[in-house]
C-alpha atoms as a PDB file:
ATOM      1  CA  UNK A   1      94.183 121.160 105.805  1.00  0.00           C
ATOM      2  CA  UNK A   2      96.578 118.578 106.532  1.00  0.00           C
ATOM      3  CA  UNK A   3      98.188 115.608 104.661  1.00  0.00           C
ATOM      4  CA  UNK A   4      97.368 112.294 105.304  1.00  0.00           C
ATOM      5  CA  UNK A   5      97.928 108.685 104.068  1.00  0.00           C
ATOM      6  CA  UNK A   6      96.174 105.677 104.230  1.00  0.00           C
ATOM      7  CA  UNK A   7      95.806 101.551 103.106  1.00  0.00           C
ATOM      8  CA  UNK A   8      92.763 100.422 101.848  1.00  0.00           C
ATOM      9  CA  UNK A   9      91.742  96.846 103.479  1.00  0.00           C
ATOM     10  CA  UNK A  10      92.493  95.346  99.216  1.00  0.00           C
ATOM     11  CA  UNK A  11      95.161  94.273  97.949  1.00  0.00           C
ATOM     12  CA  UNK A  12      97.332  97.387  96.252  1.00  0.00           C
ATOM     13  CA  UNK A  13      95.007  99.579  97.789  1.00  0.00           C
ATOM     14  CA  UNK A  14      95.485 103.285  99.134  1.00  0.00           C
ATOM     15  CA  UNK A  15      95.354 106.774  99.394  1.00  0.00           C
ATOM     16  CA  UNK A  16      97.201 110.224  99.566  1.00  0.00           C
ATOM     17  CA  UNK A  17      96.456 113.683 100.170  1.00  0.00           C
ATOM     18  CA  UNK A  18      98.625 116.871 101.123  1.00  0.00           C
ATOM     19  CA  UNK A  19      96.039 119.251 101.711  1.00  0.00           C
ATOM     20  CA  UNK A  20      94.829 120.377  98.116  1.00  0.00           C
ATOM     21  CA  UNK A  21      96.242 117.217  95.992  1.00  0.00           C
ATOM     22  CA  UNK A  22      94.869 113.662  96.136  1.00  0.00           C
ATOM     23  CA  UNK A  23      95.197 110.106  94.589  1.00  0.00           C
ATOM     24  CA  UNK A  24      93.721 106.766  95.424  1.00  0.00           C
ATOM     25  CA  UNK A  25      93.609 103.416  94.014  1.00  0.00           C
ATOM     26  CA  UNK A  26      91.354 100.298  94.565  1.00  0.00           C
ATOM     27  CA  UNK A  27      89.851 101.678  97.522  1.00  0.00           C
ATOM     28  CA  UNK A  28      86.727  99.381  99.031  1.00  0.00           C
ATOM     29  CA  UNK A  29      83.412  99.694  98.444  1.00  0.00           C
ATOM     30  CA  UNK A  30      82.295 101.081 101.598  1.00  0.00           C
ATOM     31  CA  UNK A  31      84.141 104.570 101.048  1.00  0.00           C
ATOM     32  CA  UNK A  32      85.517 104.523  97.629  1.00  0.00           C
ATOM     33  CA  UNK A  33      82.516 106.492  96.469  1.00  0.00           C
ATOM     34  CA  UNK A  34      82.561 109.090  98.734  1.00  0.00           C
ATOM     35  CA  UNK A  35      85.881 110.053  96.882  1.00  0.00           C
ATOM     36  CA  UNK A  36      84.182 109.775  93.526  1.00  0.00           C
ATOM     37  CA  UNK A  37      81.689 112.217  94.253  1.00  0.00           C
ATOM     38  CA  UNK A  38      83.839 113.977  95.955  1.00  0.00           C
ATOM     39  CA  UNK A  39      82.041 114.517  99.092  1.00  0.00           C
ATOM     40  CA  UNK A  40      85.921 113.529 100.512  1.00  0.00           C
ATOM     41  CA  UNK A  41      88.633 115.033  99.472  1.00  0.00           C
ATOM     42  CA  UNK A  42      91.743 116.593 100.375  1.00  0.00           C
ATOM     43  CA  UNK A  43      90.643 119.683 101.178  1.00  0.00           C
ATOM     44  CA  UNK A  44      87.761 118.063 103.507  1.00  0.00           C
ATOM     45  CA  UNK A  45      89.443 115.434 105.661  1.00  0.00           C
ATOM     46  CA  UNK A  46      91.976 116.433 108.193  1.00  0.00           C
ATOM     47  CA  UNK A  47      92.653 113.125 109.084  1.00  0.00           C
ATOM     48  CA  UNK A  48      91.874 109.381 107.957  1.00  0.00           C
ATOM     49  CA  UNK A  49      92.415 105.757 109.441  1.00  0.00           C
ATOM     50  CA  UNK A  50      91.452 102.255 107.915  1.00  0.00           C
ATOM     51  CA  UNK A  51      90.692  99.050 109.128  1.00  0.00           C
ATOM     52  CA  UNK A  52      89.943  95.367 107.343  1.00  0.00           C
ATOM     53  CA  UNK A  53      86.405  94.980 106.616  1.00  0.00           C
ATOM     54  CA  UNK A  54      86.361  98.211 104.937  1.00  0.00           C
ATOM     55  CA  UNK A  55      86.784 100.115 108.469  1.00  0.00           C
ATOM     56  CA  UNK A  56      87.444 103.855 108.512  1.00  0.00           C
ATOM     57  CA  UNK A  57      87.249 106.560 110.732  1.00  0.00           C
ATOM     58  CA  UNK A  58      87.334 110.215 108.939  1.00  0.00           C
ATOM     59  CA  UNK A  59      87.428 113.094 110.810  1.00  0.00           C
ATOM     60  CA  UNK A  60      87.272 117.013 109.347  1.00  0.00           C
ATOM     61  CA  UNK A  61      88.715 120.117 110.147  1.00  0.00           C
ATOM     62  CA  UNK A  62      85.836 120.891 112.515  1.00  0.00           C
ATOM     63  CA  UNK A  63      86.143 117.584 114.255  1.00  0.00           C
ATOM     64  CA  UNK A  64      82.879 116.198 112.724  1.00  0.00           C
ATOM     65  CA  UNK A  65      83.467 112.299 111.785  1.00  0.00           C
ATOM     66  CA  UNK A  66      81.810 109.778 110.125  1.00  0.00           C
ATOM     67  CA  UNK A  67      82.886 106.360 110.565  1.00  0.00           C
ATOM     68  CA  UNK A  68      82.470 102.143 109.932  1.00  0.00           C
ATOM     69  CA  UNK A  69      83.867  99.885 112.476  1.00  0.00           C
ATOM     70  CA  UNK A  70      83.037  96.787 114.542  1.00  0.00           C
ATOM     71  CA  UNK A  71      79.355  97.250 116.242  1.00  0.00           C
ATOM     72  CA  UNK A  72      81.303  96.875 119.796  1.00  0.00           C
ATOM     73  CA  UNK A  73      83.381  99.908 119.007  1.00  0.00           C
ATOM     74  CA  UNK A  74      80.796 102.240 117.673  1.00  0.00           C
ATOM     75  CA  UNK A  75      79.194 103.520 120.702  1.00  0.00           C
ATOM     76  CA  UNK A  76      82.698 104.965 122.324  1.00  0.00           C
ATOM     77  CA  UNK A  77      83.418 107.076 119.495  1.00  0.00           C
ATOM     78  CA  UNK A  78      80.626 109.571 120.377  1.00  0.00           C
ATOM     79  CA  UNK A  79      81.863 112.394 122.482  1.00  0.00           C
ATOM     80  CA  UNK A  80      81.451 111.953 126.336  1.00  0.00           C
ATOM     81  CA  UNK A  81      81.581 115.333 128.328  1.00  0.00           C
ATOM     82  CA  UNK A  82      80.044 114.306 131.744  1.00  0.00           C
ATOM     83  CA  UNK A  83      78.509 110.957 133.097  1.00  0.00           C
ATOM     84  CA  UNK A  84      76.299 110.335 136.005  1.00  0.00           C
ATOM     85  CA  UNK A  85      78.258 107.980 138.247  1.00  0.00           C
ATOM     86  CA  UNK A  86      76.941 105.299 140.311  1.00  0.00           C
ATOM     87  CA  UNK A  87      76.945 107.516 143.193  1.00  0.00           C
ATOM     88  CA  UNK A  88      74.505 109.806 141.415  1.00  0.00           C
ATOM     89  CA  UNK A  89      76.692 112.757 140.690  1.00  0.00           C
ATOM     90  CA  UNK A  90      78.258 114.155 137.898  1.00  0.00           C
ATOM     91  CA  UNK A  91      81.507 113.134 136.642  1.00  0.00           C
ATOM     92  CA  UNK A  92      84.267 114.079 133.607  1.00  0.00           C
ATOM     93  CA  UNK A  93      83.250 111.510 130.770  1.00  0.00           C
ATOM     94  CA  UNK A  94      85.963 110.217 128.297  1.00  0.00           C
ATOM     95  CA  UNK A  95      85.658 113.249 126.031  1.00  0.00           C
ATOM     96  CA  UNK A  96      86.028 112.976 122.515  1.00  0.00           C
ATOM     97  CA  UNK A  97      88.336 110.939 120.310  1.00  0.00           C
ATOM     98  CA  UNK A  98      91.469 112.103 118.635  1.00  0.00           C
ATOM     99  CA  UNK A  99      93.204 109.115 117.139  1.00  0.00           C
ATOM    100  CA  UNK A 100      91.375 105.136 116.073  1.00  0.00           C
ATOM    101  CA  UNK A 101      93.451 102.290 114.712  1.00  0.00           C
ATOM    102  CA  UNK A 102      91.896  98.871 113.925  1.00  0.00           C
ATOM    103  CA  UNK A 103      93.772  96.134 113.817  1.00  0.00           C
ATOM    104  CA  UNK A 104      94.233  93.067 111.124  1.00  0.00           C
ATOM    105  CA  UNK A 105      91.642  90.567 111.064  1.00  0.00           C
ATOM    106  CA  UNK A 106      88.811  92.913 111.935  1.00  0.00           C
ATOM    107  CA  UNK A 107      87.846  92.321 115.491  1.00  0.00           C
ATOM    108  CA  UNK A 108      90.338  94.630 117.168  1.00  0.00           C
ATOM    109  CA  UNK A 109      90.462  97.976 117.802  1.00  0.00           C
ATOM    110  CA  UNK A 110      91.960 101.043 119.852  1.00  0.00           C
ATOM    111  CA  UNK A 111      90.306 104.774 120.690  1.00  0.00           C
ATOM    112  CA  UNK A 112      92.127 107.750 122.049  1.00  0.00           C
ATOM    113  CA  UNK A 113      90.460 110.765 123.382  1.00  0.00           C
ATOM    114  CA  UNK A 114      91.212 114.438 124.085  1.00  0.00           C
ATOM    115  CA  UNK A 115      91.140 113.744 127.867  1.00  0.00           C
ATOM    116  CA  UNK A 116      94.166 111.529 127.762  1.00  0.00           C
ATOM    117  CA  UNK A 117      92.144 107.793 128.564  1.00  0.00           C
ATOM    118  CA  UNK A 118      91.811 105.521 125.942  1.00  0.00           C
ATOM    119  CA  UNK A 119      90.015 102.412 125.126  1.00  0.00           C
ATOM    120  CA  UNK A 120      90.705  99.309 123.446  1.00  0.00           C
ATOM    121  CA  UNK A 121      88.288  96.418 122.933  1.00  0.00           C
ATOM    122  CA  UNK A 122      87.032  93.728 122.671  1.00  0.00           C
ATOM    123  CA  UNK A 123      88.902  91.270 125.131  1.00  0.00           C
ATOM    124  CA  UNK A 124      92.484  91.197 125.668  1.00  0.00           C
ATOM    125  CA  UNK A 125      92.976  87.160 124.016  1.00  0.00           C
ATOM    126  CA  UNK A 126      91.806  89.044 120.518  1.00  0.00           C
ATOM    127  CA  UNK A 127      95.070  91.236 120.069  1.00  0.00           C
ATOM    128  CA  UNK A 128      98.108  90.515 118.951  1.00  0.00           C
ATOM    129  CA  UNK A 129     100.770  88.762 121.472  1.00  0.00           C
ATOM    130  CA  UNK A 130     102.454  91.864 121.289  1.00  0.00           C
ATOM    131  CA  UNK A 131      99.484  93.809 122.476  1.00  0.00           C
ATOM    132  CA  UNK A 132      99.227  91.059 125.006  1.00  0.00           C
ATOM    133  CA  UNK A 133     102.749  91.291 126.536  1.00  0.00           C
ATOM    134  CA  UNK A 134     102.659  95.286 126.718  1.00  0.00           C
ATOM    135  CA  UNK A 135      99.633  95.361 128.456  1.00  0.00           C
ATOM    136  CA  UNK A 136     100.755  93.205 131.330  1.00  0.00           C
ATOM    137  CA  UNK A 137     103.844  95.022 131.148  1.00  0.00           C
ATOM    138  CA  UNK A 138     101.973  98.169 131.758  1.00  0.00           C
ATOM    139  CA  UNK A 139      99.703  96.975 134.238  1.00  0.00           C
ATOM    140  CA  UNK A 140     102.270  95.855 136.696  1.00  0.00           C
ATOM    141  CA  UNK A 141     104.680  98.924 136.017  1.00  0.00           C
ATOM    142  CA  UNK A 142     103.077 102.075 134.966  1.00  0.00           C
ATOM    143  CA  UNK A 143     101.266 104.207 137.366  1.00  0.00           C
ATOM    144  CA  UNK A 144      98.755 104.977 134.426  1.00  0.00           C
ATOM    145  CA  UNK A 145      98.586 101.842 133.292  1.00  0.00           C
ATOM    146  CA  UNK A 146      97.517 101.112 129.396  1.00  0.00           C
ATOM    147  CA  UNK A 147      95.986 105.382 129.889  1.00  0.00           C
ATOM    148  CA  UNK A 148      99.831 106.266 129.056  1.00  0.00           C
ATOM    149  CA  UNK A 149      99.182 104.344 125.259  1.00  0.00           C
ATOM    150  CA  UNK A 150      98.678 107.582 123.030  1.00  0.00           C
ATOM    151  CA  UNK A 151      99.000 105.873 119.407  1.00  0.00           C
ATOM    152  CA  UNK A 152      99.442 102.815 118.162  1.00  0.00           C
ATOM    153  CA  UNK A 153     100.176 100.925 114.467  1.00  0.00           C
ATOM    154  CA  UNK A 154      98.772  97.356 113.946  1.00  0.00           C
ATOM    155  CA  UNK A 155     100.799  95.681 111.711  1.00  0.00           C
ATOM    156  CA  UNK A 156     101.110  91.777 110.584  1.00  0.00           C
ATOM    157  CA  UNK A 157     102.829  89.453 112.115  1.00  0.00           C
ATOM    158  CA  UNK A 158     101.620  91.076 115.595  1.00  0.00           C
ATOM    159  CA  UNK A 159     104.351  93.785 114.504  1.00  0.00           C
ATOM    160  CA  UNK A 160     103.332  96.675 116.780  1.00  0.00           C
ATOM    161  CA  UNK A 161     104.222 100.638 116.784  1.00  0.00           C
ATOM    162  CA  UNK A 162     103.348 102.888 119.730  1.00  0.00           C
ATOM    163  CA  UNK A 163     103.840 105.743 121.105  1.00  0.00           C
ATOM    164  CA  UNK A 164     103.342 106.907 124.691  1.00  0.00           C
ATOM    165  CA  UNK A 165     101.746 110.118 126.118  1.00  0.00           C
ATOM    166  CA  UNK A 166     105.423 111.629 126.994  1.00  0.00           C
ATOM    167  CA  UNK A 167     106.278 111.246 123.061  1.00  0.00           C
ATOM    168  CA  UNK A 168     108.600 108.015 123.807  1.00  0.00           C
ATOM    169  CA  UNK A 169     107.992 105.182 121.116  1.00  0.00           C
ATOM    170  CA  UNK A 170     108.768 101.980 120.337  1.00  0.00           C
ATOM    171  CA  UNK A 171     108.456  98.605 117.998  1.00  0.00           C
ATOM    172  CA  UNK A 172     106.989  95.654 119.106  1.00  0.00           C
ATOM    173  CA  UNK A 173     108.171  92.370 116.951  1.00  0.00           C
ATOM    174  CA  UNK A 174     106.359  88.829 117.696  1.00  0.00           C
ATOM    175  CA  UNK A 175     108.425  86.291 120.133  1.00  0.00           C
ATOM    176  CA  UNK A 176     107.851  83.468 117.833  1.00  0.00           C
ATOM    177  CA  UNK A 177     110.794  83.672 115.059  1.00  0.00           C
ATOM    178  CA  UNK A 178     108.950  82.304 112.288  1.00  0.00           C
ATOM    179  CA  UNK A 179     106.444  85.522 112.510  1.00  0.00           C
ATOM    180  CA  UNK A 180     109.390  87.942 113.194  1.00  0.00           C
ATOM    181  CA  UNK A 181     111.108  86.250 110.073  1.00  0.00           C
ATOM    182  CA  UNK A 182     108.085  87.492 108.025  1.00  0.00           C
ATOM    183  CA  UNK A 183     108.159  91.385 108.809  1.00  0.00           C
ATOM    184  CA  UNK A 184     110.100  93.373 106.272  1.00  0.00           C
ATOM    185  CA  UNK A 185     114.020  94.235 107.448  1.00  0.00           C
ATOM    186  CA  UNK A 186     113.546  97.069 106.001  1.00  0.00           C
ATOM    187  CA  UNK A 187     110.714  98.124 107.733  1.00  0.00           C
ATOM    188  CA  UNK A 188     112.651  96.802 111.024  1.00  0.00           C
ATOM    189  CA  UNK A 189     115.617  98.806 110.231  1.00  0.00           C
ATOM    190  CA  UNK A 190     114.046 102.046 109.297  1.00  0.00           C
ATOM    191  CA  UNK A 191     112.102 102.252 112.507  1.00  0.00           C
ATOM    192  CA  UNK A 192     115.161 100.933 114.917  1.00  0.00           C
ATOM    193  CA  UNK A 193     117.694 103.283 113.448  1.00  0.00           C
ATOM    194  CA  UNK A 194     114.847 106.089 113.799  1.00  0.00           C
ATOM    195  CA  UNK A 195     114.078 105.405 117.343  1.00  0.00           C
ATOM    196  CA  UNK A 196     117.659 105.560 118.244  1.00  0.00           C
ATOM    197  CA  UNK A 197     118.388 108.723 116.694  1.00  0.00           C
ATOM    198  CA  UNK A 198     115.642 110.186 118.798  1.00  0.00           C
ATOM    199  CA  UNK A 199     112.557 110.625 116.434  1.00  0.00           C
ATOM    200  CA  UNK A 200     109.164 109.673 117.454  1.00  0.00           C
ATOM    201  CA  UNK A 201     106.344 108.259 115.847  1.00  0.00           C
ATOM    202  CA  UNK A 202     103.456 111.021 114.196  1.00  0.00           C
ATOM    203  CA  UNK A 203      99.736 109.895 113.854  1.00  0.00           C
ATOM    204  CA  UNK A 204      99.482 109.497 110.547  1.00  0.00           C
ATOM    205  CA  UNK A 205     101.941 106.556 110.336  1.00  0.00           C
ATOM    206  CA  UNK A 206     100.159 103.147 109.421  1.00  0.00           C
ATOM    207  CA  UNK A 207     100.962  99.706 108.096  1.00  0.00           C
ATOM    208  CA  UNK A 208      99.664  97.837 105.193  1.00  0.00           C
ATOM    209  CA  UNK A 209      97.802  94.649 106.559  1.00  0.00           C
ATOM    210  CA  UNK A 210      98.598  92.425 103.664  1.00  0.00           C
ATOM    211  CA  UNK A 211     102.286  93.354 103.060  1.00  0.00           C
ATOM    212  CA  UNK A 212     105.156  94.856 105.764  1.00  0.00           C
ATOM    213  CA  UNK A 213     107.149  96.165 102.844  1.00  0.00           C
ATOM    214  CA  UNK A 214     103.970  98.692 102.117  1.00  0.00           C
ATOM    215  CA  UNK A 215     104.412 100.999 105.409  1.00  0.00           C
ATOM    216  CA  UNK A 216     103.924 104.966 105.552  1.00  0.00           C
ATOM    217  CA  UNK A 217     105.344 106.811 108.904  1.00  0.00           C
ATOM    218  CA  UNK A 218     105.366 109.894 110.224  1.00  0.00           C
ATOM    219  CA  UNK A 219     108.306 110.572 111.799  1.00  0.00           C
ATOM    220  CA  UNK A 220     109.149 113.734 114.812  1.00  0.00           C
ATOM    221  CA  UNK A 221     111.802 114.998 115.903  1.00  0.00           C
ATOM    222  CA  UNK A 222     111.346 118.767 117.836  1.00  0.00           C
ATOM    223  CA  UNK A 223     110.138 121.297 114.895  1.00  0.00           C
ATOM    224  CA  UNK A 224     111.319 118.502 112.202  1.00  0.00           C
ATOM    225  CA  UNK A 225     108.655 116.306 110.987  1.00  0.00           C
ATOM    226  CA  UNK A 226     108.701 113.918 108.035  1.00  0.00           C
ATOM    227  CA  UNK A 227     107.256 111.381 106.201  1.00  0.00           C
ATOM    228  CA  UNK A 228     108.851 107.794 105.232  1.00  0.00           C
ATOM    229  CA  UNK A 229     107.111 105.263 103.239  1.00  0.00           C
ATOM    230  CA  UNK A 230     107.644 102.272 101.116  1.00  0.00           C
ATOM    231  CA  UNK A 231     104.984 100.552  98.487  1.00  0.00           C
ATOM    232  CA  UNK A 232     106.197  97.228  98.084  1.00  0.00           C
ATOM    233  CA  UNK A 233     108.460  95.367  95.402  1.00  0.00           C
ATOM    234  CA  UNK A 234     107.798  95.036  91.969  1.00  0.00           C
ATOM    235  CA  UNK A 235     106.857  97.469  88.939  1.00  0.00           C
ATOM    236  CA  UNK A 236     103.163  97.704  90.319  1.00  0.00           C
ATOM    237  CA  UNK A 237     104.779  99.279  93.661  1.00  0.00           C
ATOM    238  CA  UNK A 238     107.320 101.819  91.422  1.00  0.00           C
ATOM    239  CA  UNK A 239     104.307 103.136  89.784  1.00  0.00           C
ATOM    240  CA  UNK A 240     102.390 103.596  93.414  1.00  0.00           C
ATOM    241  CA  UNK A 241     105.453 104.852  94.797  1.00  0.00           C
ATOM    242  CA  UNK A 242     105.724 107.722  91.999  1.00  0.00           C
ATOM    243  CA  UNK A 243     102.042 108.645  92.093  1.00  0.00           C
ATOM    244  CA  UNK A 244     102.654 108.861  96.188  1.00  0.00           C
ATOM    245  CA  UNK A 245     105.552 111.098  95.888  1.00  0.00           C
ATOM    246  CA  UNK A 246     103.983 113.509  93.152  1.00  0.00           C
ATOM    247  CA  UNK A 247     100.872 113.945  95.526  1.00  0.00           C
ATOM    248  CA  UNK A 248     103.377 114.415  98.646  1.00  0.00           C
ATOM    249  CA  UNK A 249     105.606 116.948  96.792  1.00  0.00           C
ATOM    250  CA  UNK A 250     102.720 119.256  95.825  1.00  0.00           C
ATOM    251  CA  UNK A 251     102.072 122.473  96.686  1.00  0.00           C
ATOM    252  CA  UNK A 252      99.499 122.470  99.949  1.00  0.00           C
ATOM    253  CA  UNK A 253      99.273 123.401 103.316  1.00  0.00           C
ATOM    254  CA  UNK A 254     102.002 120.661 104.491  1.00  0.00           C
ATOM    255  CA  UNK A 255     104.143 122.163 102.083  1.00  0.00           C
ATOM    256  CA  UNK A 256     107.127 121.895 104.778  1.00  0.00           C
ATOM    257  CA  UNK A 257     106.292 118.538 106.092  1.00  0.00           C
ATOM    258  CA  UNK A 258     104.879 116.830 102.385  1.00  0.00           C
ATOM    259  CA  UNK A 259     108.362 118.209 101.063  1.00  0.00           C
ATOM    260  CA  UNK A 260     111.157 116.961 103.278  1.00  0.00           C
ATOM    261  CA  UNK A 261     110.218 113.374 102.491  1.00  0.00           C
ATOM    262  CA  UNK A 262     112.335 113.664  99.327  1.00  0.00           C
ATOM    263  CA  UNK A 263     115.576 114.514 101.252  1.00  0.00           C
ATOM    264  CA  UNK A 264     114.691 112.076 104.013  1.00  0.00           C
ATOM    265  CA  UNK A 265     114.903 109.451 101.132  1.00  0.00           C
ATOM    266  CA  UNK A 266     117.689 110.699  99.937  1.00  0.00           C
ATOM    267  CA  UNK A 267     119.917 110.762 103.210  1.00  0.00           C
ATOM    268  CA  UNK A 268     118.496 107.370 103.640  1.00  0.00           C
ATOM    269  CA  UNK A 269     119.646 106.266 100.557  1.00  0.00           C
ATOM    270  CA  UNK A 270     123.207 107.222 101.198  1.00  0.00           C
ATOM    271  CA  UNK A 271     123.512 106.093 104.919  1.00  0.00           C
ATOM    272  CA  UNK A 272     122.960 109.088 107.255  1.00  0.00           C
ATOM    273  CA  UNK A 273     121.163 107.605 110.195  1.00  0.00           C
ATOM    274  CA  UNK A 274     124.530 105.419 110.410  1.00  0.00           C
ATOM    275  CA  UNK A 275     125.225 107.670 113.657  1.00  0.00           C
ATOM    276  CA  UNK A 276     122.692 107.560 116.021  1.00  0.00           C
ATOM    277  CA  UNK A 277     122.209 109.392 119.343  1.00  0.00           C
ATOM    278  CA  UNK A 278     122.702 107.165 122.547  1.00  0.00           C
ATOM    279  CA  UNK A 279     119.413 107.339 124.439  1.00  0.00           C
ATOM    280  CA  UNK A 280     119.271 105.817 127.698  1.00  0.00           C
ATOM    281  CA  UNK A 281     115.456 105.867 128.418  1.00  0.00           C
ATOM    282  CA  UNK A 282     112.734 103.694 129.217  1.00  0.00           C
ATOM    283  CA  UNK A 283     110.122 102.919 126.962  1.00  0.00           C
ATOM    284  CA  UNK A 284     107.511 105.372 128.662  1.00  0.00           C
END
């Protein structure tokens, strides 16, 4: 079993698991009662993303999911092995999905499967401008197109995170300064000095959409993984922020990964990512 993290779609919402420990908080209807009764847990979910509208997608060690989403989106979350083409003949079908992220507001949303395509619906003038402006981007420069988009974070503000297929990531902040004014520094800072020292973003990073000072990534680097988060300002947030870190520093089977967070904050804290490797690469 693996940790994971997640924001509920209310207001000082969330939860945490590391594999044998959990903790939530104000979770929506729609799935807070499956952790009551504990038909989830940490122990039963390997992996679990959120949406507004009470949107999830839960997937178990076996791969079986359950999920809630928009009614466009349902249908291409079922696993395709073959399709009969127009020409009559069989064909490889878009095989079966390893990551989902919705995006704020409730209409958007993004599917990647195990056969490296991907999906995103429902029309391109519903995403973000940032969405927008990467798309075209890809379209007139990358041989694969928007196939080479292997995760991505919605955030507010059209803030973006993504990572492509050849482990290359990268932040997306909105054109218009008003919006870019809104996203946390913090946030901003974290992830630029990150990218720059040559980490790249894990799956299980994901952004609060009420508040960019409430973010939780997963950050790579080679063997070194680990996780950064932040729960807000104000007492409220302290509390969240030590109820996150006692689930995260349990004993599980992340144990390497749930652990490191606490000297990741701490180097933070006292200014090691102030040297940064030079990369000269593209963005894919």
């Amino acid at each position: 079993m693996t940790a994971f993290f997640a924001w509920g779609n209310l207001p000082n919402s969330f939860v945490v698991a590391n594999g044998s420990l959990m903790d939530y908080e104000n979770l929506p209807p729609e799935y807070e009662g499956k952790f009551k009764v504990n038909e989830w847990n940490a122990m039963q979910l390997k992996a679990f993303h959120t949406g507004p509208n009470g949107y999830n997608w839960a997937i178990t060690p076996n791969n079986n999911w359950s999920a809630r989403g928009p009614q466009d989106m349902m249908p291409y979350l079922y696993a395709q092995n073959t399709i009969i083409g127009a020409d009559g003949f069989v064909h490889p079908g878009r095989g079966r999905a390893t990551f989902v992220a919705f995006a704020p507001g409730g209409t958007c949303w993004f599917i990647r499967y195990n056969t490296n395509t991907c999906i995103w619906g429902p029309e391109p003038h519903t995403f973000p401008s940032t969405w927008k402006s990467l798309i075209n981007d890809l379209e007139r420069n990358h041989p694969r197109k928007d196939e080479c988009i292997d995760f991505v974070a919605f955030g507010l503000h059209d803030l973006l995170l993504i990572r492509f297929e050849n482990g290359n990531s990268l932040m997306l902040l909105p054109e218009n300064p008003t919006l870019r004014g809104r996203i946390s520094k913090v946030l901003i800072q974290e992830v630029e000095e990150r990218l720059a020292a040559g980490w790249t973003l894990g799956n299980r990073t994901t952004l609060c959409e009420y508040d960019t000072n409430r973010w939780f990534i997963e950050w790579k680097r080679g063997t070194m993984a680990e996780f950064r988060y932040n729960m807000g300002q104000g007492e409220g947030s302290q509390k969240e922020l030590e109820r996150v870190m006692k689930v995260l520093s349990g004993v599980g089977n992340d144990t390497a990964l749930v652990a490191s967070h606490q000297n990741a904050q701490l180097a933070a804290a006292n200014g090691e990512f102030a040297v940064a490797l030079a990369l000269n690469r593209s963005w894919w």
